[in-house]
Protein backbone atom coordinates (compact mmCIF):
# COMPACT_ATOMS: atom_id res chain seq x y z
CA UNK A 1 2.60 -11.22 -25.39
CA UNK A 2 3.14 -8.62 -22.62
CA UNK A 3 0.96 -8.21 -19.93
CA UNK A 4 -0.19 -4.55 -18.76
CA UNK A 5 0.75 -4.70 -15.14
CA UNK A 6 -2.64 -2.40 -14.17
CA UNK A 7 -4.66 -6.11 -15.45
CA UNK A 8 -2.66 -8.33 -13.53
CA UNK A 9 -4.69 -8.99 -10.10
CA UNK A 10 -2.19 -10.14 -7.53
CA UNK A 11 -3.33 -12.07 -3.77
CA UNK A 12 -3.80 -8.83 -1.14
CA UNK A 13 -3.51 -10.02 2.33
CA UNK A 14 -3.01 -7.90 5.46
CA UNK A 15 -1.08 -9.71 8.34
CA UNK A 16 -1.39 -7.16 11.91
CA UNK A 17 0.72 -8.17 14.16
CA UNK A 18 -0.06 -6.76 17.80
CA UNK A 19 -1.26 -3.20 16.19
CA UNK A 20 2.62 -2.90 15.27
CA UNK A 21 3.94 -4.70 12.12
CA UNK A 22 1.61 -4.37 9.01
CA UNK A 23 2.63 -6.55 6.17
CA UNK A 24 0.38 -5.56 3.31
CA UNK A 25 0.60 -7.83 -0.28
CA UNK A 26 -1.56 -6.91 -3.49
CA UNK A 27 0.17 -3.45 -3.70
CA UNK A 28 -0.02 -1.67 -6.56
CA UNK A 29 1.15 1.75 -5.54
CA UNK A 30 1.64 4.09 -2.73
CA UNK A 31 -0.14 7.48 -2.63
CA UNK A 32 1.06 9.36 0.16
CA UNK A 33 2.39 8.46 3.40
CA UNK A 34 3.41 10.59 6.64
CA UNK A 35 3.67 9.22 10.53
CA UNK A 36 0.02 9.27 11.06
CA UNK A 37 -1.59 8.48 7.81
CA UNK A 38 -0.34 5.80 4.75
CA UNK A 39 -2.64 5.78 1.78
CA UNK A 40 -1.78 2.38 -0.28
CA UNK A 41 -3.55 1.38 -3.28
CA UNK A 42 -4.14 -2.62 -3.67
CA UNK A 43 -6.41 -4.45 -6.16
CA UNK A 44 -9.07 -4.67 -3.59
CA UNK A 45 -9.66 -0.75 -3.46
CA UNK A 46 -7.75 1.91 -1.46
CA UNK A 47 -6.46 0.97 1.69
CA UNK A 48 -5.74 3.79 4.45
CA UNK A 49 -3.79 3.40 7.53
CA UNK A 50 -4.06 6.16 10.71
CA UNK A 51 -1.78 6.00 13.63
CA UNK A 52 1.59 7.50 15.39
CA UNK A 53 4.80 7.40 14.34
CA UNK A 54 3.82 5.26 10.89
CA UNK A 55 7.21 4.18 8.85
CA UNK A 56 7.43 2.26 5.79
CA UNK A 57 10.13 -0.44 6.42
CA UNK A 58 9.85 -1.84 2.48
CA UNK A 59 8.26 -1.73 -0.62
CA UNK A 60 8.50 -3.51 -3.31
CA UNK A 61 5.84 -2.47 -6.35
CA UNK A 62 7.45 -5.23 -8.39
CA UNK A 63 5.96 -8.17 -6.03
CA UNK A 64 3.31 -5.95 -4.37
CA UNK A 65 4.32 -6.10 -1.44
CA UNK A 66 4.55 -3.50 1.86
CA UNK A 67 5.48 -3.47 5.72
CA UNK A 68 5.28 -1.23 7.75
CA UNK A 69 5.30 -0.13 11.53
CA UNK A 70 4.05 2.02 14.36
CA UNK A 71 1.31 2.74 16.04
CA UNK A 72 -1.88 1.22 14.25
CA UNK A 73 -5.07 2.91 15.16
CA UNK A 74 -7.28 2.15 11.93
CA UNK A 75 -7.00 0.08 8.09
CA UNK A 76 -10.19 1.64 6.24
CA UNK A 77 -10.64 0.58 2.93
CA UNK A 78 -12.66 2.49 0.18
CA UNK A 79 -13.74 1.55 -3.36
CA UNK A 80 -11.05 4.43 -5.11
CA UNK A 81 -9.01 3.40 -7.55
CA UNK A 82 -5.61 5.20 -9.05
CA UNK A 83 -6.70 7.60 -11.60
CA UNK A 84 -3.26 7.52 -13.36
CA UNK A 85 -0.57 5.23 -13.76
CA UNK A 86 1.87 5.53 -10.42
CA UNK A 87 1.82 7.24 -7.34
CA UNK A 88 4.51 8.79 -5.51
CA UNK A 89 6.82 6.16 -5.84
CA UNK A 90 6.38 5.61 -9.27
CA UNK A 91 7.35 8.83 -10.08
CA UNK A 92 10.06 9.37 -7.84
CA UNK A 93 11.68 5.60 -8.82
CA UNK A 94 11.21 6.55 -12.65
């Protein structure tokens, strides 16, 4: 039996480390990113990220997993949910 990976409801953490290093797991997709603002979808609703100079370091969709670094200013979550299957990365991965 396969499994449809939008069903399977992985751990989400967020680890901060001094308003730096953000290490993000439960990720199922990426929406859009620039240096002040990364929009990240995870199983516990959409997770948005202000600050300066914001780069994603990794990503891996496969494990859900994210880090990234800069200048942190704000992680605000809201109840949003992908409306389709992949994000940006999906689509530019495919």
């Amino acid at each position: 039996m396969t499994e449809d990976k939008n069903t399977v409801s992985m751990r989400h953490n967020l680890i901060l480390e001094d308003r730096r290093v953000l290490s993000v797991s439960g990720v199922r997709d990426v929406d859009s990113f620039d240096e002040q603002t990364v929009v990240i979808f995870t199983d516990m609703g959409e997770l948005t990220v202000t600050g300066t100079q914001l780069h994603i370091n990794k990503l891996s969709l496969e494990v859900g997993e994210l880090l990234m670094e800069g200048n942190i200013a704000s992680l605000i979550y809201s109840d949003n949910q992908p409306k389709s299957v992949g994000g940006f990365f999906s689509k530019v991965f495919r």
